[in-house]
Each structure stands twice: as structure tokens, then as C-alpha cells.
N, C-alpha and C. Protein backbone atom coordinates (compact mmCIF):
# COMPACT_ATOMS: atom_id res chain seq x y z
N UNK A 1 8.24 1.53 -19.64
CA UNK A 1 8.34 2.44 -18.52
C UNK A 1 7.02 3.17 -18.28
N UNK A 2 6.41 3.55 -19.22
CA UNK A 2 5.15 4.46 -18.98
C UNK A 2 4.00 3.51 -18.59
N UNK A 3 4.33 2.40 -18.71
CA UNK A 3 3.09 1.40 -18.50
C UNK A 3 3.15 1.27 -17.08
N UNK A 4 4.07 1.15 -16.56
CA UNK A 4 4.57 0.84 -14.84
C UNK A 4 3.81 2.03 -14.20
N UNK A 5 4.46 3.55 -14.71
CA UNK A 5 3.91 4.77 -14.38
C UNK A 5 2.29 4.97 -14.25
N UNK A 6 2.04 4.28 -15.47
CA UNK A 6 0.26 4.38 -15.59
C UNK A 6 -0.42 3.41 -14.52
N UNK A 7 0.38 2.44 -14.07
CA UNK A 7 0.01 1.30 -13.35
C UNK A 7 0.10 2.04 -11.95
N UNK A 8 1.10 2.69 -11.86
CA UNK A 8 1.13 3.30 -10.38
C UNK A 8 0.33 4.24 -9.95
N UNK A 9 0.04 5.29 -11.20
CA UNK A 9 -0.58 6.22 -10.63
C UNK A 9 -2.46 5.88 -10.76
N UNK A 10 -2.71 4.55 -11.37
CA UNK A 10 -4.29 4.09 -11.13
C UNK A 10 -4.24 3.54 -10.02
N UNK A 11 -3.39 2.93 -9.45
CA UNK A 11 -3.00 2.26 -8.21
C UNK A 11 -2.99 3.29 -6.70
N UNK A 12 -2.54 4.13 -6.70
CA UNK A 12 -3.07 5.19 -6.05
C UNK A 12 -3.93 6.14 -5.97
N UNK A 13 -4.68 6.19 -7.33
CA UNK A 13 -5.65 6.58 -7.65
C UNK A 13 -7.10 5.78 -7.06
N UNK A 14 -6.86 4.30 -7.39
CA UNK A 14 -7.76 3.63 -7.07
C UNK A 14 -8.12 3.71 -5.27
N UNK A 15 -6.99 3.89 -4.71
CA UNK A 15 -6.26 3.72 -2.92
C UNK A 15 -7.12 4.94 -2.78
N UNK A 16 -7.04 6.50 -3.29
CA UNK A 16 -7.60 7.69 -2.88
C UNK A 16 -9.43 7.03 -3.15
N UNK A 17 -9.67 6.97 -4.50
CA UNK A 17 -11.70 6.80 -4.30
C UNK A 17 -11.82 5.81 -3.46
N UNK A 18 -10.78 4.56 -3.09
CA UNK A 18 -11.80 3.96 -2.09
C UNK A 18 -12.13 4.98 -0.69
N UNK A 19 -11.00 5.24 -0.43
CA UNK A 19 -10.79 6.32 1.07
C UNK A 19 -11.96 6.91 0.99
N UNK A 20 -11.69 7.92 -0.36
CA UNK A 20 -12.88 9.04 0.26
C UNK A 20 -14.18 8.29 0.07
N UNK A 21 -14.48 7.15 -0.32
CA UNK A 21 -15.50 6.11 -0.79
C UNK A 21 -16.16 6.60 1.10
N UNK A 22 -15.38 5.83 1.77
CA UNK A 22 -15.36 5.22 2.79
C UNK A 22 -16.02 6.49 3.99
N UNK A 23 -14.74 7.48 3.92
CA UNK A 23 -15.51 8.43 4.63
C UNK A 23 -16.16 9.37 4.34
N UNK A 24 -17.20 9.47 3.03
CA UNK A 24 -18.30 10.00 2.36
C UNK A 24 -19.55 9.10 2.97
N UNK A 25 -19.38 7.73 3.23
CA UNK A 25 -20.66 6.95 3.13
C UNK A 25 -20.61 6.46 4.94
N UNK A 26 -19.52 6.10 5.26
CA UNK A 26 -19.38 5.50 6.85
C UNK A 26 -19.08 6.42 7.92
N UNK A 27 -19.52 6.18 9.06
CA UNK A 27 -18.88 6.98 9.96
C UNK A 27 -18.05 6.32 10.87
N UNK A 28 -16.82 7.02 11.45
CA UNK A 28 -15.73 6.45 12.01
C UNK A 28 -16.40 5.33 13.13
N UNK A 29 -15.80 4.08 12.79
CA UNK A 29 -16.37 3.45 13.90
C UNK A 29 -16.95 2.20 13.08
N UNK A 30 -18.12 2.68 11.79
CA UNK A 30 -18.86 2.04 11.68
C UNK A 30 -18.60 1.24 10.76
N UNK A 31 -18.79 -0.14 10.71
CA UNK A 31 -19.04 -1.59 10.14
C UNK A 31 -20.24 -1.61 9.54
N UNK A 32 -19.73 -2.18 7.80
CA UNK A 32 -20.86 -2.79 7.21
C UNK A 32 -20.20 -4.22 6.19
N UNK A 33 -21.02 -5.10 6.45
CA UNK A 33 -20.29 -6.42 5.14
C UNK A 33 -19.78 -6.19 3.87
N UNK A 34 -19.11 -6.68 3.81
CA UNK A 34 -18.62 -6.55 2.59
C UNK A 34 -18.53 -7.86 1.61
N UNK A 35 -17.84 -9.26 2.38
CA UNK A 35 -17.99 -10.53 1.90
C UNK A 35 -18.52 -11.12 3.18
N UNK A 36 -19.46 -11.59 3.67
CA UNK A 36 -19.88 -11.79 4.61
C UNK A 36 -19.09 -13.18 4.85
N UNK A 37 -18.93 -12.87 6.39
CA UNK A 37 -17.39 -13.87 6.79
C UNK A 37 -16.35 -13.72 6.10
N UNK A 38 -15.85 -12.98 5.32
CA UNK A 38 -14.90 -13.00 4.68
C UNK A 38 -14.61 -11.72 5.27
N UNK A 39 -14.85 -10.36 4.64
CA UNK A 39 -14.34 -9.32 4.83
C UNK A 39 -15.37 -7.67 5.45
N UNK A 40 -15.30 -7.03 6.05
CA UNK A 40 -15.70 -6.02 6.25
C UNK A 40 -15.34 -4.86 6.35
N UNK A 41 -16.14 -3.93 5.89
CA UNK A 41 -15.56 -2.52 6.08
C UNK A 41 -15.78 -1.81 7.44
N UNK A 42 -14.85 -1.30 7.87
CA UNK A 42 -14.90 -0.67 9.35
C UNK A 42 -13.86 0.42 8.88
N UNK A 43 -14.99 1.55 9.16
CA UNK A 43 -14.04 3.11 8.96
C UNK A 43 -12.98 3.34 9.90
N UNK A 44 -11.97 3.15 10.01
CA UNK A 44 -11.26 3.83 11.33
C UNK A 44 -10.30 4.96 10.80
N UNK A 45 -9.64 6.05 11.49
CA UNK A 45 -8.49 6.61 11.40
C UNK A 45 -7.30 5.90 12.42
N UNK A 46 -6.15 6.01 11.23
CA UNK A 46 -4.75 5.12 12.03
C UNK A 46 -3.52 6.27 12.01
N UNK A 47 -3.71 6.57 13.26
CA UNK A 47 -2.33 7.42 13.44
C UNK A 47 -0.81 6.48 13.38
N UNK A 48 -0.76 5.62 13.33
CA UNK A 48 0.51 4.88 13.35
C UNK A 48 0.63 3.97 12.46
N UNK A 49 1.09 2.84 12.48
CA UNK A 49 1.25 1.55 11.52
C UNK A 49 0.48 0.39 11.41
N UNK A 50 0.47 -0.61 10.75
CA UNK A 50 0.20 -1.86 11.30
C UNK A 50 -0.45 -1.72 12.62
N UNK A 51 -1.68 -2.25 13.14
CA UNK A 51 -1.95 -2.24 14.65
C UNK A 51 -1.95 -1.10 15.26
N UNK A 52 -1.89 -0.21 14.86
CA UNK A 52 -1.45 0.87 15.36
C UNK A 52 -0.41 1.22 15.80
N UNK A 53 1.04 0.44 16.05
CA UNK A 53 2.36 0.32 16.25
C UNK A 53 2.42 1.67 15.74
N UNK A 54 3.42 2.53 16.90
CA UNK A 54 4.11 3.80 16.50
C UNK A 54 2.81 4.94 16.41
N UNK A 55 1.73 4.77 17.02
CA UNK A 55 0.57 5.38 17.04
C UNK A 55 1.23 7.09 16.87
N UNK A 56 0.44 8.60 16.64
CA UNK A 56 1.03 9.52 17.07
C UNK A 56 2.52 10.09 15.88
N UNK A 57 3.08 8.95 15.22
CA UNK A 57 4.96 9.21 15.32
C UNK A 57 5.02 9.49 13.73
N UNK A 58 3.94 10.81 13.26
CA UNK A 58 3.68 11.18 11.56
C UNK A 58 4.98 11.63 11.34
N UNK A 59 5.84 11.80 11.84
CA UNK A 59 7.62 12.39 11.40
C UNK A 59 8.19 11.28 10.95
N UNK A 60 8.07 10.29 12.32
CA UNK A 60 8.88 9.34 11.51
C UNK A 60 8.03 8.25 10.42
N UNK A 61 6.75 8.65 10.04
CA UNK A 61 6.29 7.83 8.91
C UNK A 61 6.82 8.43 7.72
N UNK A 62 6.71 10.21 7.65
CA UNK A 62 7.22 10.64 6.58
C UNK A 62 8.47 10.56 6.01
N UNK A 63 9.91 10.24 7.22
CA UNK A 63 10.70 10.08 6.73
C UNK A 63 10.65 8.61 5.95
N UNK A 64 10.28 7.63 6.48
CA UNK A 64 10.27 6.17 5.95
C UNK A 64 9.96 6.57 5.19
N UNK A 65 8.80 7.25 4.62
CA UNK A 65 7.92 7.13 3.44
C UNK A 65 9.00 7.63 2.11
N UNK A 66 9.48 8.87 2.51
CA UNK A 66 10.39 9.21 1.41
C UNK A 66 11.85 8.33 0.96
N UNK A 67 12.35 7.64 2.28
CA UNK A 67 13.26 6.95 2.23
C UNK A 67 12.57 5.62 1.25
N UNK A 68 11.47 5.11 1.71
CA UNK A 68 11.30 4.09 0.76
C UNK A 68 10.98 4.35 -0.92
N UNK A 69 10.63 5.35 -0.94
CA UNK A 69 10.49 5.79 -2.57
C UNK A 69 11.78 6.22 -3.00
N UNK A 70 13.12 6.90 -2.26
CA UNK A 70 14.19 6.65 -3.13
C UNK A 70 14.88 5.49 -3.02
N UNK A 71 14.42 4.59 -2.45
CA UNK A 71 14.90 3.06 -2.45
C UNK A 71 14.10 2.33 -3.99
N UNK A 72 13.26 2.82 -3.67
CA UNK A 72 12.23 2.34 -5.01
C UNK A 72 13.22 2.67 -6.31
N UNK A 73 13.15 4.06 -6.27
CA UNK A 73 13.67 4.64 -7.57
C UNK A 73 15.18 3.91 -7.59
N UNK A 74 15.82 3.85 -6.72
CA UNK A 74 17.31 3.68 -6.79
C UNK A 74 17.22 1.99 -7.12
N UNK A 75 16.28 1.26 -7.27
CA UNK A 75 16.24 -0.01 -7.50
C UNK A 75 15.58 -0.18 -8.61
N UNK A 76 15.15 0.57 -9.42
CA UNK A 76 14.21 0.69 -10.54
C UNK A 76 15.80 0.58 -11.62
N UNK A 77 16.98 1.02 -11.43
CA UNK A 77 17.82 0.92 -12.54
C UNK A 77 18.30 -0.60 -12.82
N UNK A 78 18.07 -1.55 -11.75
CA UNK A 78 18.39 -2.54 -11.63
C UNK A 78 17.76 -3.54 -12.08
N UNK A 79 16.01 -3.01 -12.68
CA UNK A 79 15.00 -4.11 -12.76
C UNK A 79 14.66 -4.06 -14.24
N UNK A 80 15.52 -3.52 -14.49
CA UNK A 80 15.54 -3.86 -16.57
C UNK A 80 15.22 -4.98 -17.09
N UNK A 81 14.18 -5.97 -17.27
CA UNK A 81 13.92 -6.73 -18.07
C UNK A 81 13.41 -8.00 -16.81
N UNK A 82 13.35 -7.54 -15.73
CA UNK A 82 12.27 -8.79 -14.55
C UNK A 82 10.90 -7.81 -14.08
N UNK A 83 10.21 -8.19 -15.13
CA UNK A 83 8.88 -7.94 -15.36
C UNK A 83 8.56 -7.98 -13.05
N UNK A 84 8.83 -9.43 -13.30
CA UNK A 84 7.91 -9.05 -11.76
C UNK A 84 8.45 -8.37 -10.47
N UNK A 85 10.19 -7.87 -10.65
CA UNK A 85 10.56 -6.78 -9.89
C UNK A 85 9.99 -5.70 -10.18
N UNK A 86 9.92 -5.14 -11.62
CA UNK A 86 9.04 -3.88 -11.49
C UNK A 86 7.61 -3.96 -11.04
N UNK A 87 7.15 -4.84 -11.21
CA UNK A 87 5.95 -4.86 -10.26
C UNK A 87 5.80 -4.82 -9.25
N UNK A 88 6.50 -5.15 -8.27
CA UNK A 88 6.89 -5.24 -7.20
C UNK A 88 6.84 -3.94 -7.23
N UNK A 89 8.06 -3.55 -7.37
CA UNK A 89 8.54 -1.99 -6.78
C UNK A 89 7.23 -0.90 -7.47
N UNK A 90 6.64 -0.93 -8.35
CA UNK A 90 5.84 -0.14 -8.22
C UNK A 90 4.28 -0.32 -7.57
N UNK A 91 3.80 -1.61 -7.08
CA UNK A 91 3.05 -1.95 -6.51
C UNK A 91 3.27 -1.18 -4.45
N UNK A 92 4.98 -1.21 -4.45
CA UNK A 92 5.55 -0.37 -3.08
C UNK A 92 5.13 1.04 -3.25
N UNK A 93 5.69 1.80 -4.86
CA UNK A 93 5.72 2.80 -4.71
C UNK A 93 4.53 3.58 -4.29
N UNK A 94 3.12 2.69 -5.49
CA UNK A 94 1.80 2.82 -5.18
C UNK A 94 1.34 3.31 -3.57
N UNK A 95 1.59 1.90 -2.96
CA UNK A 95 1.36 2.18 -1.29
C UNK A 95 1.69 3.21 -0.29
N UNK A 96 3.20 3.15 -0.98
CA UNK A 96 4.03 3.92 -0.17
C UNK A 96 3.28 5.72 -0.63
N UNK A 97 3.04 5.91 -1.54
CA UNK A 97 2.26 7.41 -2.17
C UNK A 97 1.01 7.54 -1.61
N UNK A 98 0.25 6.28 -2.05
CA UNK A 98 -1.24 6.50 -1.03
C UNK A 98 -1.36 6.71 0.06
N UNK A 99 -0.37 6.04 1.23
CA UNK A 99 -0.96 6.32 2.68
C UNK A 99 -0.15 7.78 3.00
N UNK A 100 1.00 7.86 2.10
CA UNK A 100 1.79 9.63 2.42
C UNK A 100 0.55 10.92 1.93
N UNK A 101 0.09 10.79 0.96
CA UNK A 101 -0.90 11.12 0.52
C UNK A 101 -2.32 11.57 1.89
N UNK A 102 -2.49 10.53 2.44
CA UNK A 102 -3.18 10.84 4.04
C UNK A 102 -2.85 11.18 4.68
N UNK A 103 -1.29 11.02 5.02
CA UNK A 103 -0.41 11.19 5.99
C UNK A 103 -0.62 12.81 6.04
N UNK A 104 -0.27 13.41 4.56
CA UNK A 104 -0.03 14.67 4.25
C UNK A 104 -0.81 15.34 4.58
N UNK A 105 -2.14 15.12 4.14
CA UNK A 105 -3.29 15.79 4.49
C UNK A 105 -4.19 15.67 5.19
N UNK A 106 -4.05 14.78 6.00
CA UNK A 106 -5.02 14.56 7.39
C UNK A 106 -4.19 14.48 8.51
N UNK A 107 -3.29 14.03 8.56
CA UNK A 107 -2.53 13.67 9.58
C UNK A 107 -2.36 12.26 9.98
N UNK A 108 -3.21 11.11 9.49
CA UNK A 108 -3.32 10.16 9.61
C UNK A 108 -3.99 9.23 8.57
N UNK A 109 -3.94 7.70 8.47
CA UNK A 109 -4.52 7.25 7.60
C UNK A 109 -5.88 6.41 7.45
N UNK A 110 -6.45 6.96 6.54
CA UNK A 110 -8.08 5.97 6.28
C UNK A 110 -7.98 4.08 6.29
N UNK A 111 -8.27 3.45 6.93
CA UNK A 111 -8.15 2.01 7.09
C UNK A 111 -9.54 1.84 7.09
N UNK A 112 -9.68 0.68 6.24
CA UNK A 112 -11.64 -0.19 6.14
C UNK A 112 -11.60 -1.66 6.01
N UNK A 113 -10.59 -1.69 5.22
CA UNK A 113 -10.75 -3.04 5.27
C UNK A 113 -10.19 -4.56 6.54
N UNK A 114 -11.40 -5.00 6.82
CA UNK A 114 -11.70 -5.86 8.14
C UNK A 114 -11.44 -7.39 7.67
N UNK A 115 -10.72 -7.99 8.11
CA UNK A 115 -10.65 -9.64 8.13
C UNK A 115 -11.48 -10.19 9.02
N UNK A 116 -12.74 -10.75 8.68
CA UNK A 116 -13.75 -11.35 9.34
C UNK A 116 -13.70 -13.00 10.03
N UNK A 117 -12.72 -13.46 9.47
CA UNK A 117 -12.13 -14.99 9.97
C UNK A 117 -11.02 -15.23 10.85
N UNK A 118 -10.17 -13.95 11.17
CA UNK A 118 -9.64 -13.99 11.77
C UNK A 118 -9.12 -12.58 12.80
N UNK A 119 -8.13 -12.58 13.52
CA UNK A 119 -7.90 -10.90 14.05
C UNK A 119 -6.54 -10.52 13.34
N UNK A 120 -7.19 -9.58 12.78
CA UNK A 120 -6.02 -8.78 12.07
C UNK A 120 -6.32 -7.33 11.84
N UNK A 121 -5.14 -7.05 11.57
CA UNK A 121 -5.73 -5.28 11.73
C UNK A 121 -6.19 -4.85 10.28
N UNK A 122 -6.66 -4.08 10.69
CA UNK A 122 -7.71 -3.12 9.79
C UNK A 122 -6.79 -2.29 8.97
N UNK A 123 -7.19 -2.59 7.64
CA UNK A 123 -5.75 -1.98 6.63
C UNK A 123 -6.57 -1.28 5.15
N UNK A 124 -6.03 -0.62 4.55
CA UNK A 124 -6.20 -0.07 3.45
C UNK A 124 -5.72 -0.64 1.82
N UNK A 125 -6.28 -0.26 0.77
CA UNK A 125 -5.54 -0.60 -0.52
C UNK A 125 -4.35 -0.25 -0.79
N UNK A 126 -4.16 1.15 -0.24
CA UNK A 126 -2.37 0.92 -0.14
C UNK A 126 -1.32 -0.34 0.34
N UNK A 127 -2.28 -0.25 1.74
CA UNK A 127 -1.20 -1.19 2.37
C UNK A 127 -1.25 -2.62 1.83
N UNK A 128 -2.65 -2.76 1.20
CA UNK A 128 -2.47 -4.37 0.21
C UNK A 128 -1.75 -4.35 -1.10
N UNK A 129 -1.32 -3.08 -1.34
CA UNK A 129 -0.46 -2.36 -2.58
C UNK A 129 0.84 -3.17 -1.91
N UNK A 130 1.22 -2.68 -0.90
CA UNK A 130 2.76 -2.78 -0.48
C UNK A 130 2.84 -4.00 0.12
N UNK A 131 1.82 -5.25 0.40
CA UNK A 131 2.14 -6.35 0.78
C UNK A 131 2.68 -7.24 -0.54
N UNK A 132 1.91 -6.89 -1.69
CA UNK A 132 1.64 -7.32 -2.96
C UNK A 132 3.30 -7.04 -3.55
N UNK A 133 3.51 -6.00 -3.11
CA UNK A 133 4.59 -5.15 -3.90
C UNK A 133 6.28 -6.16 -3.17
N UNK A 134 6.16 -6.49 -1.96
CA UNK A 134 7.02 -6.88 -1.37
C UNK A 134 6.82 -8.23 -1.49
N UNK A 135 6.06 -9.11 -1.65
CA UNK A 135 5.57 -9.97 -1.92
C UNK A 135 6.58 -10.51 -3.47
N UNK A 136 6.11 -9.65 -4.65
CA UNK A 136 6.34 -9.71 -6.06
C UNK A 136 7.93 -9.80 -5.71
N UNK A 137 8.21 -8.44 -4.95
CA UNK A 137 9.65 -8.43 -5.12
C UNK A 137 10.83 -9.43 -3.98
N UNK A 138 10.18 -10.43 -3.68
CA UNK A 138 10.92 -11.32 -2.39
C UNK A 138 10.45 -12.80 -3.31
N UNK A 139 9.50 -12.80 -4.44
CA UNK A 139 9.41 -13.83 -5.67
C UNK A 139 10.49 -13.20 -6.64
N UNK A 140 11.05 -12.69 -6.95
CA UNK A 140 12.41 -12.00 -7.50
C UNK A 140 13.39 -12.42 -7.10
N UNK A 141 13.44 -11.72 -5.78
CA UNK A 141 14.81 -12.13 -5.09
C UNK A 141 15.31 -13.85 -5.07
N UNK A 142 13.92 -14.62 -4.83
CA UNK A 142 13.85 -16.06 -4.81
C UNK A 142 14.28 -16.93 -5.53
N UNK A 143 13.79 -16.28 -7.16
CA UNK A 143 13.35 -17.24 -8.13
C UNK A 143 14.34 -17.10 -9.35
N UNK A 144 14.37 -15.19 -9.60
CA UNK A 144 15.12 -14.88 -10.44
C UNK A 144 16.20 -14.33 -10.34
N UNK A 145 16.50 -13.42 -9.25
CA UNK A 145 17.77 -12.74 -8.92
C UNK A 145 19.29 -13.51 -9.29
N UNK A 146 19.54 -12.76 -10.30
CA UNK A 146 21.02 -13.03 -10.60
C UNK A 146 20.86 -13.79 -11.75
N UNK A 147 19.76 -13.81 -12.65
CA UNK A 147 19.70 -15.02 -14.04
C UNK A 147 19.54 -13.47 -15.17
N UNK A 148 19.49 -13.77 -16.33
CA UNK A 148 19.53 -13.26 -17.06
C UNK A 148 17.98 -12.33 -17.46
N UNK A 149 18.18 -11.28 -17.37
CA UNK A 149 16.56 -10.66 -17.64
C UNK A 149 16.06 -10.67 -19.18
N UNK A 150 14.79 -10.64 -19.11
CA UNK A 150 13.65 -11.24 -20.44
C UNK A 150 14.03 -9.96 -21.46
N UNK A 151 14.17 -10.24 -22.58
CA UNK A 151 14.74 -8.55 -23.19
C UNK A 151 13.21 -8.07 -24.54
């Protein structure tokens, strides 16, 4: 249990120094390489979601946000012995803390990281927290759900 905990809270830990990484050194707007063709950093602020979907609507992020962490917790009694559900769910919880974390105190969230090969929106380590996290836990649902957990 404390290992998950320690995992989560470097995990949002890590999500906060990149942020303030970002807007200590860049200014909103500005692009610099990062993997050239691969990836770039572009400072933006994101009032909404994904794409900006729901631009403006910080009420209803906060409620999601809390709703998904007692979904977390309320699924954490269930993941006794599938190593990669708890990963999952705390790889969510991670995300889900980091961008509330901005939410809280700016009003909006720090996004840098740029997909250079293709168009996609501009997202943060949280939110690669919670792709990762949903990801782990939909390889659960798939693979192991309903077999006997590792003891």
C-alpha cells in the first residue's frame, strides 16, 4: 500500500516541477524542441479539457475531479492482489490530483507537451498520468478481471 502512495505522490510531484519547469523558463505561446519531430514544448494555459472542450466550465472540472478520486478510492478495495489495477488507479489518481492541483490555484491548467507528427492537443504529465492509468486499468478489465489475484 505505501508503495502505490509513494508512487502517486512522485507522480504528481513530478506533474507540479515539470509545470512550474515550463512557466519559469517559457512564455505563454512559446515553442521550443524537445524531440525534434517527435515532440515539443508549447506553453499554453487550458481552461477546459482535451482541446479545449468545455473551455471556461472550472465547476464542472472540480466536481469530476473529486468524483473521480472517490471512484478511485472506492475501487482500490477491489484491487487486492492485480498489481496492474492498482497501477492503473493510481496512475488516475496521480492525474486526476495534478491538473486539480492547477485547477485550484490558477484557475486553469499548464499544458506543454506538443505532438510534432501529428495534430493533437497539447497536454500535460498529468494527463499522460491518466491515459496510462486508464489504459493499465482497461488491460485489467481485459485480461484479468474475474481470475484469481497474485497473493
Amino acid at each position: 500500500m505505501v508503495i502505490y502512495l509513494l508512487l502517486a505522490v512522485g507522480l504528481v510531484a513530478a506533474d507540479q516541477l515539470i509545470k512550474a519547469w515550463v512557466v519559469a523558463h517559457l512564455a505563454i505561446g512559446e515553442t521550443i524542441g524537445f524531440i525534434p519531430g517527435v515532440l515539443s514544448l508549447t506553453h499554453i494555459k487550458n481552461t477546459g479539457a482535451a482541446f479545449s472542450m468545455l473551455e471556461g466550465k472550472q465547476w464542472f472540472f472540480y466536481v469530476i475531479t473529486v468524483a473521480a478520486i472517490g471512484v478511485v478510492i472506492w475501487l482500490w478495495k477491489d484491487s487486492k492482489g492485480f498489481r496492474t489495477y492498482r497501477l492503473g488507479l493510481v496512475f488516475i489518481l496521480a492525474g486526476a490530483i495534478g491538473n486539480f492541483i492547477d485547477r485550484l490555484r490558477q484557475g486553469f491548467v499548464t499544458d506543454m507537451f506538443q505532438v510534432d507528427f501529428m495534430n493533437f492537443a497539447i497536454f500535460n504529465f498529468a494527463d499522460a498520468c491518466l491515459t496510462v492509468g486508464v489504459i493499465l486499468v482497461l488491460i485489467h478489465l481485459l485480461f484479468f478481471d474475474g481470475k484469481k489475484p497474485v497473493r
